[in-house]
PDB file of N, CA and C in Angstrom:
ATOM      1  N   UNK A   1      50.917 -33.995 -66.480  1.00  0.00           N
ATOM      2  CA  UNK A   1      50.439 -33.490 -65.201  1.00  0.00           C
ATOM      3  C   UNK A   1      51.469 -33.834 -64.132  1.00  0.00           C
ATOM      4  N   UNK A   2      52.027 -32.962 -63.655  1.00  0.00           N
ATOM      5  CA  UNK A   2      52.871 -32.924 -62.352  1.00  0.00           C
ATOM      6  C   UNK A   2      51.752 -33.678 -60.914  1.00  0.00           C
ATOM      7  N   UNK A   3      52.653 -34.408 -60.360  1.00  0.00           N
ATOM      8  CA  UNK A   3      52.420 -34.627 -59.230  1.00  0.00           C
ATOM      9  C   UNK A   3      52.291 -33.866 -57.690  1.00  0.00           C
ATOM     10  N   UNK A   4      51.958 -34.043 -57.023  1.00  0.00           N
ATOM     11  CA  UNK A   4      51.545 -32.727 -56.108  1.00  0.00           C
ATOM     12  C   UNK A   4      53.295 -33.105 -55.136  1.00  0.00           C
ATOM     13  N   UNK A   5      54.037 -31.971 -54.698  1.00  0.00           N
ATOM     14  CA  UNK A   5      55.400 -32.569 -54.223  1.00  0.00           C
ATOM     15  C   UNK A   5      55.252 -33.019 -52.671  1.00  0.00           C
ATOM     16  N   UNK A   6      56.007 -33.667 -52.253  1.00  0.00           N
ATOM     17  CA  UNK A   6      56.011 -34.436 -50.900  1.00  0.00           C
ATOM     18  C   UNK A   6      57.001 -32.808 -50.156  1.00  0.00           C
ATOM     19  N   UNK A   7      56.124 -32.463 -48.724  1.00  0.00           N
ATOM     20  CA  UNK A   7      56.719 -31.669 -48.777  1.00  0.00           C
ATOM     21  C   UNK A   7      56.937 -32.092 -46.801  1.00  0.00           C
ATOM     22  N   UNK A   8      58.513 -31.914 -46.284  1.00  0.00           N
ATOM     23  CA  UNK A   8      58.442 -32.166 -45.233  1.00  0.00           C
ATOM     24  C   UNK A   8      58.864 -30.939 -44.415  1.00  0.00           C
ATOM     25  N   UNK A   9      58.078 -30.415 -42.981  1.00  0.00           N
ATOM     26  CA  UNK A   9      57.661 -29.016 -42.189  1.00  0.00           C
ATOM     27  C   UNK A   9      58.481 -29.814 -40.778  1.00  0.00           C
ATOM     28  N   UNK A  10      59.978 -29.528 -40.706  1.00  0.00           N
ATOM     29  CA  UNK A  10      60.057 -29.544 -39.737  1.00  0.00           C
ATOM     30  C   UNK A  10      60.136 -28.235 -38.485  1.00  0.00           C
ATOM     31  N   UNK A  11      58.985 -27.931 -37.982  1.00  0.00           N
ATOM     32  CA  UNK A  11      59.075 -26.673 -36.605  1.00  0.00           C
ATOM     33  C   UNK A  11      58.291 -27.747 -35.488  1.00  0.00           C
ATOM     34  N   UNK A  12      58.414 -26.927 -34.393  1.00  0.00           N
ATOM     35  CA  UNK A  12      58.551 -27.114 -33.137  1.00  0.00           C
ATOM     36  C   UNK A  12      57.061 -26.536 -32.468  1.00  0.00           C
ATOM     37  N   UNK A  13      56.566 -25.473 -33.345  1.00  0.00           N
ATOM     38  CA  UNK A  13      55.514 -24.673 -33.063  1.00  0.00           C
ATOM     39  C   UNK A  13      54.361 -25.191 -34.002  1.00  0.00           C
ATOM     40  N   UNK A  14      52.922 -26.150 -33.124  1.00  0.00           N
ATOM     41  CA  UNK A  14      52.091 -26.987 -33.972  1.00  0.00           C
ATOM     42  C   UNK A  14      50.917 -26.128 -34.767  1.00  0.00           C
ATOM     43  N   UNK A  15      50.665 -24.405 -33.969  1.00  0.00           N
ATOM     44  CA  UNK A  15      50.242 -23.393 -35.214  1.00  0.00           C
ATOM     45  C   UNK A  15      50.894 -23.343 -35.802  1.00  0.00           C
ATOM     46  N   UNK A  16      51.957 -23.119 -36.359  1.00  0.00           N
ATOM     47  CA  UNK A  16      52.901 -22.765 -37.305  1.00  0.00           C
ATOM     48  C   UNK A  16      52.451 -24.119 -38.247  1.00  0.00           C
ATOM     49  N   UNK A  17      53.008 -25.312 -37.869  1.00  0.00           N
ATOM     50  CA  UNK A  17      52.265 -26.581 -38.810  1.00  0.00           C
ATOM     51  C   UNK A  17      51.065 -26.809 -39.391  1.00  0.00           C
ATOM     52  N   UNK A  18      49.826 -26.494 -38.729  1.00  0.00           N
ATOM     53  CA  UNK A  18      48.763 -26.293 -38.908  1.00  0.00           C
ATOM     54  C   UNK A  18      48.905 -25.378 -39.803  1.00  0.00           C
ATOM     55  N   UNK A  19      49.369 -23.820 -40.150  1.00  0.00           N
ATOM     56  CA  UNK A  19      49.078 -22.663 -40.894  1.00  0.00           C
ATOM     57  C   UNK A  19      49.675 -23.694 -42.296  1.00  0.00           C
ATOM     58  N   UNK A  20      51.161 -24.136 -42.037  1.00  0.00           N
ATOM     59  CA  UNK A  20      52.024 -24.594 -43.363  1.00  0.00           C
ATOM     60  C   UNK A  20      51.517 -25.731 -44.137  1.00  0.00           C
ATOM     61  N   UNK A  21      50.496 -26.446 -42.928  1.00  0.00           N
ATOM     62  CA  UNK A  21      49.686 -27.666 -43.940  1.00  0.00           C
ATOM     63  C   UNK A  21      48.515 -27.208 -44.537  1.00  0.00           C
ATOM     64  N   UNK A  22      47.844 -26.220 -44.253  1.00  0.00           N
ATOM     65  CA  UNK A  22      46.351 -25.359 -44.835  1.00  0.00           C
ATOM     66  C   UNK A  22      46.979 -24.979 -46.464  1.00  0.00           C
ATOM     67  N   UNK A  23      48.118 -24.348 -45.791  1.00  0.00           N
ATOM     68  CA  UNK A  23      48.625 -23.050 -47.059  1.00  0.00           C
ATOM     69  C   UNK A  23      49.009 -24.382 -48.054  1.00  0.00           C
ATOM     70  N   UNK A  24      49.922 -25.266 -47.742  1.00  0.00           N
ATOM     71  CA  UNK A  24      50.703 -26.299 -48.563  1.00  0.00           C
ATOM     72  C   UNK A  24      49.409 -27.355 -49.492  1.00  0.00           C
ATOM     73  N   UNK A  25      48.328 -27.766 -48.526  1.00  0.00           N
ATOM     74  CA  UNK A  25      47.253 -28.468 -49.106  1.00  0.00           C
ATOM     75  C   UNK A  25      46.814 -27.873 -49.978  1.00  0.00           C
ATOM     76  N   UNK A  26      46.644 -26.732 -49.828  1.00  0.00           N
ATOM     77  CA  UNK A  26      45.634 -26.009 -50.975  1.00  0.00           C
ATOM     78  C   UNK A  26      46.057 -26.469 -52.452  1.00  0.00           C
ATOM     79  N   UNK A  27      47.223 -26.707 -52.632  1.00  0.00           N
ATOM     80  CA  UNK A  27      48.004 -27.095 -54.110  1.00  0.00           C
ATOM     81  C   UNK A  27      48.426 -28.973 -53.752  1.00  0.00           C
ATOM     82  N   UNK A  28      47.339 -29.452 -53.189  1.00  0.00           N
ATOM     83  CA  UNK A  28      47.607 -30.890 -53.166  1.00  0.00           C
ATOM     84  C   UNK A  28      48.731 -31.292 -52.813  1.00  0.00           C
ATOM     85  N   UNK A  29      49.587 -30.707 -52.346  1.00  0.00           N
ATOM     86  CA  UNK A  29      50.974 -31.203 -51.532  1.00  0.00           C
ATOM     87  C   UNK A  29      51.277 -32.350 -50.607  1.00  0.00           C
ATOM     88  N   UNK A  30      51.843 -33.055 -50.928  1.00  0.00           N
ATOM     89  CA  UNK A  30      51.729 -34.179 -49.352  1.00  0.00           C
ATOM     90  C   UNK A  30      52.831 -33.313 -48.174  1.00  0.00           C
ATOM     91  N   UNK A  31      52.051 -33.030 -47.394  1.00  0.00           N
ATOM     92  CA  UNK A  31      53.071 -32.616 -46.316  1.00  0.00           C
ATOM     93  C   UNK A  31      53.560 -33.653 -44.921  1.00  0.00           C
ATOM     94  N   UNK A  32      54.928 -33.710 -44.793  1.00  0.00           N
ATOM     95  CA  UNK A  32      54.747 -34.569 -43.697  1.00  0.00           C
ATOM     96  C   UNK A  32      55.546 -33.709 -42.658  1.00  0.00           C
ATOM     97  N   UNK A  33      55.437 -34.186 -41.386  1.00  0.00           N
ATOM     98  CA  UNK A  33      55.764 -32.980 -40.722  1.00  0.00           C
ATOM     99  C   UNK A  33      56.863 -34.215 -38.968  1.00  0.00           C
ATOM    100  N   UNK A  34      57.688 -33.039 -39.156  1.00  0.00           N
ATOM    101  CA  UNK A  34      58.691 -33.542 -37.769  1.00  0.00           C
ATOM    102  C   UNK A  34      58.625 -32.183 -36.817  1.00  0.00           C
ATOM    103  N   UNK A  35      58.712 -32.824 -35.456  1.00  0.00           N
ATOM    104  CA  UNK A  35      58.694 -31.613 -34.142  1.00  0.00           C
ATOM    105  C   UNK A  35      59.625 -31.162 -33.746  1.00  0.00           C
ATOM    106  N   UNK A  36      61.060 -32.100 -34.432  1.00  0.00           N
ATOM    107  CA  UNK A  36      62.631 -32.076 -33.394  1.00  0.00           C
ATOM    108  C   UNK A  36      63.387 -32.356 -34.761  1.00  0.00           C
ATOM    109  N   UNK A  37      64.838 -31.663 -34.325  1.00  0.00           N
ATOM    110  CA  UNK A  37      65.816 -31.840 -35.290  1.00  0.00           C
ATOM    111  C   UNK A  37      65.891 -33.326 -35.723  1.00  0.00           C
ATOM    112  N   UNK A  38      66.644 -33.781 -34.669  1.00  0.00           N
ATOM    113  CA  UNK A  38      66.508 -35.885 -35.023  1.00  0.00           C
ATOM    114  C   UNK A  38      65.706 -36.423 -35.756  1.00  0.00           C
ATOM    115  N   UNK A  39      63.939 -36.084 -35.465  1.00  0.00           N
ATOM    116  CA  UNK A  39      63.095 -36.672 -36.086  1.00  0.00           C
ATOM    117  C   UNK A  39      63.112 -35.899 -37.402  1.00  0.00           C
ATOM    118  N   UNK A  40      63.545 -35.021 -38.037  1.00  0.00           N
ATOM    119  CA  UNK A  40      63.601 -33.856 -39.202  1.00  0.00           C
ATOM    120  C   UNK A  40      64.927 -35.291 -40.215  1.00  0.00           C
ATOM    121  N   UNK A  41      65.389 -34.933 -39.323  1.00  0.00           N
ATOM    122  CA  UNK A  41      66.608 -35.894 -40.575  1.00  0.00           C
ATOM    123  C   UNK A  41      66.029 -37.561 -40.684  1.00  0.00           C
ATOM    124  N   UNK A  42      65.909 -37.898 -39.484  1.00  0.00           N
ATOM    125  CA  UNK A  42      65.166 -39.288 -39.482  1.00  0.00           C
ATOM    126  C   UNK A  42      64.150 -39.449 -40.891  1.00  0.00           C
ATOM    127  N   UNK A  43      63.581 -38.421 -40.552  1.00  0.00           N
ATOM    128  CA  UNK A  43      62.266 -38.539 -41.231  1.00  0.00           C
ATOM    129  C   UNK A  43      62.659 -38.186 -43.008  1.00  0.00           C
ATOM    130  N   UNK A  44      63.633 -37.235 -43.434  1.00  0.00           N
ATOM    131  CA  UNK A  44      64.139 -36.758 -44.461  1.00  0.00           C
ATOM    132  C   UNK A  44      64.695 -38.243 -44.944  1.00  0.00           C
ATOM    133  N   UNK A  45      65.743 -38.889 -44.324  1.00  0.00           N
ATOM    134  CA  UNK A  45      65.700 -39.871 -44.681  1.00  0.00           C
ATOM    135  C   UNK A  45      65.101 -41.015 -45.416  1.00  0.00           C
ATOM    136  N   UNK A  46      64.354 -41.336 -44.595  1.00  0.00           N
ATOM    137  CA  UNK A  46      63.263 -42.154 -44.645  1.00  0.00           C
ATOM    138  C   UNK A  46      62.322 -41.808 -46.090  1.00  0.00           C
ATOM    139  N   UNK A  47      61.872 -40.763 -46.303  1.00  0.00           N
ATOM    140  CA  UNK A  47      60.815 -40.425 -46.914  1.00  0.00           C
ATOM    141  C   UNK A  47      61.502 -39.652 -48.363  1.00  0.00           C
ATOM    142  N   UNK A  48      62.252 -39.414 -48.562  1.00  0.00           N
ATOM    143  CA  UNK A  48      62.991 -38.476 -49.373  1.00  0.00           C
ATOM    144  C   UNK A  48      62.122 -37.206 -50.135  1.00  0.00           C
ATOM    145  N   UNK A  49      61.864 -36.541 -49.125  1.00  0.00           N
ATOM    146  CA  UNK A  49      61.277 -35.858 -49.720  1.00  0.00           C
ATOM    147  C   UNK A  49      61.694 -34.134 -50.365  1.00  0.00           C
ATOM    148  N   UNK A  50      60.736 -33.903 -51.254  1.00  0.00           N
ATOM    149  CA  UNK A  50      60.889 -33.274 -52.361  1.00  0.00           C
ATOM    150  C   UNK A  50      61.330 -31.531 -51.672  1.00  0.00           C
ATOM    151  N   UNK A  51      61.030 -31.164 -51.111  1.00  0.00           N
ATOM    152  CA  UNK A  51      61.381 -30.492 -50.356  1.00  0.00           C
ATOM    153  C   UNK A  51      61.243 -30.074 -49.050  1.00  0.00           C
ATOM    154  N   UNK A  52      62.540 -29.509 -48.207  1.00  0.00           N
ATOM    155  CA  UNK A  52      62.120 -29.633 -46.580  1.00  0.00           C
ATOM    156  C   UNK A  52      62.195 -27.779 -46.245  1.00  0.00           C
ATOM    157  N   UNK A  53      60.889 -27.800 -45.000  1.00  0.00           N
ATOM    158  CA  UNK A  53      60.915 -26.840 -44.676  1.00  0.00           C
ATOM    159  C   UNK A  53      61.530 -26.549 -43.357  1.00  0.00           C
ATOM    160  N   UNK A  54      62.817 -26.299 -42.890  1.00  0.00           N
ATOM    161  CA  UNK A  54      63.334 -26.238 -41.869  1.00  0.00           C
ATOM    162  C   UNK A  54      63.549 -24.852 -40.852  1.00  0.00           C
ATOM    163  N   UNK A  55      62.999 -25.426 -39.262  1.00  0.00           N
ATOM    164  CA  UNK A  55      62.717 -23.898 -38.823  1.00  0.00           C
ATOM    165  C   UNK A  55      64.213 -24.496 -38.114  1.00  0.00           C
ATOM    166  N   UNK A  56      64.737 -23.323 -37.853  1.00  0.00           N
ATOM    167  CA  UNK A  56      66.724 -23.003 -37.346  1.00  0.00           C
ATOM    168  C   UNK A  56      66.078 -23.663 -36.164  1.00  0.00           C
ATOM    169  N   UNK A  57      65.215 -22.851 -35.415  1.00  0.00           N
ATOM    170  CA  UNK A  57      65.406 -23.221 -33.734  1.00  0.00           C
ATOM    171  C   UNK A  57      64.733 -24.567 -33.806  1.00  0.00           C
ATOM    172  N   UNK A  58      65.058 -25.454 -33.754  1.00  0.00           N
ATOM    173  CA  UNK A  58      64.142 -26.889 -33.156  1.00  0.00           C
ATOM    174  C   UNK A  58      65.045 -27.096 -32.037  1.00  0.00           C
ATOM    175  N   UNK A  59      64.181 -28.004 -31.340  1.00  0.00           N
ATOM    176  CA  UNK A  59      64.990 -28.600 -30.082  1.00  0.00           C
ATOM    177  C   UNK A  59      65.401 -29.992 -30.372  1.00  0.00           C
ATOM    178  N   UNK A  60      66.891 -30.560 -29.693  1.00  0.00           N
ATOM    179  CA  UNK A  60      67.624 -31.729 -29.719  1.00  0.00           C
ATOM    180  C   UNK A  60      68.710 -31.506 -30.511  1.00  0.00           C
ATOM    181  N   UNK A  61      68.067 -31.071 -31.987  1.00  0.00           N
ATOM    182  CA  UNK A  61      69.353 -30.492 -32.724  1.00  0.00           C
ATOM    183  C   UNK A  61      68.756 -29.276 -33.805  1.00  0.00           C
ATOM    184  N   UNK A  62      69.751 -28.124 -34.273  1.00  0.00           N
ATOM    185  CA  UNK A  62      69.178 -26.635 -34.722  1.00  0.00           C
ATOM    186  C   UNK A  62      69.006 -27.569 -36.139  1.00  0.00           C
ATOM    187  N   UNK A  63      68.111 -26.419 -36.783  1.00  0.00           N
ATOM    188  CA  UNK A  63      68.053 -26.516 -38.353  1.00  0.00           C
ATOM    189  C   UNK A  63      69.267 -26.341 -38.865  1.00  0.00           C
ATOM    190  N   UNK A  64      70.739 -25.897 -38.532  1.00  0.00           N
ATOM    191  CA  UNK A  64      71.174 -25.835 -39.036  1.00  0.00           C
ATOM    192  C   UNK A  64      72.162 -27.477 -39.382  1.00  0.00           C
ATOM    193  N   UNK A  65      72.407 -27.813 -38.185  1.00  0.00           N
ATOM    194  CA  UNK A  65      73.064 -29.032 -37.975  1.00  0.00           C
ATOM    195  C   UNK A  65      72.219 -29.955 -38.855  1.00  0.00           C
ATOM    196  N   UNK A  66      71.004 -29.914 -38.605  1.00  0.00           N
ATOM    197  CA  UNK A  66      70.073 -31.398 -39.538  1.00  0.00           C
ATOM    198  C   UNK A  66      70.474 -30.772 -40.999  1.00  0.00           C
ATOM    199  N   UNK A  67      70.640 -29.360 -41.377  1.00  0.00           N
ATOM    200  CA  UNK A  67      70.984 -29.426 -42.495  1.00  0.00           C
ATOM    201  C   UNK A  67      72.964 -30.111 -43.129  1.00  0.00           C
ATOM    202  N   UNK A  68      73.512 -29.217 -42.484  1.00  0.00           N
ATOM    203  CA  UNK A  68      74.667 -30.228 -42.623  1.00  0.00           C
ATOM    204  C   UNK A  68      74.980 -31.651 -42.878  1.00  0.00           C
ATOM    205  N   UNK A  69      73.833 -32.529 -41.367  1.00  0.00           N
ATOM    206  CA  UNK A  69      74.009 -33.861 -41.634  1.00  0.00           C
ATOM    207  C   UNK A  69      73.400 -34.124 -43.323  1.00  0.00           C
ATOM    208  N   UNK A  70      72.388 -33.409 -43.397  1.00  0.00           N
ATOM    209  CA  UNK A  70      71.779 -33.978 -44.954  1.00  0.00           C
ATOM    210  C   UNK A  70      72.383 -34.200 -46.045  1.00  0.00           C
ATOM    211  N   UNK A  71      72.893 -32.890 -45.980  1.00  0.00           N
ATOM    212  CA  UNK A  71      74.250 -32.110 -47.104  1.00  0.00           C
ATOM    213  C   UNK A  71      75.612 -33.220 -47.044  1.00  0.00           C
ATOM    214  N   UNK A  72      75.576 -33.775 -45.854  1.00  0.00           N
ATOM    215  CA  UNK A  72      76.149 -35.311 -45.804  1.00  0.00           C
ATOM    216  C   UNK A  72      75.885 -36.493 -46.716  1.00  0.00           C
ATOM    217  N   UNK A  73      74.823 -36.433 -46.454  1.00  0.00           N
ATOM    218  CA  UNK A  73      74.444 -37.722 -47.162  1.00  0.00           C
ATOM    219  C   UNK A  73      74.549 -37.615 -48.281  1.00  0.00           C
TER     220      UNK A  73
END
């Protein structure tokens, strides 16, 4: 039996989170969720999780940059 995956929602827009944690729960998912680029990698960090859902526009820094830094690590 597979484990349900850790799944981290970083957007900016808290319907949008709300819709992605309904849809994501339904299959027992742990979702954890960031509002801002910084807190998106912070939090990726931290938590390593299984997969990230990244919206481009966040504010502080784009989805694209938090992806780079990741692709760093």
């Amino acid at each position: 039996i597979e484990s349900p995956a850790r799944i981290l929602v970083a957007e900016d827009d808290a319907g949008q989170v709300d819709v992605l944690r309904a849809l994501l729960g339904q299959d027992a998912h742990q979702v954890i969720t960031a509002a801002d680029g910084r807190e998106a990698l912070e939090t990726a960090r931290r938590e390593f999780p299984d997969l990230i859902l990244l919206d481009v526009l966040l504010p502080g820094m784009n989805g694209f940059e938090v992806c780079q830094r990741l692709r760093q690590d």
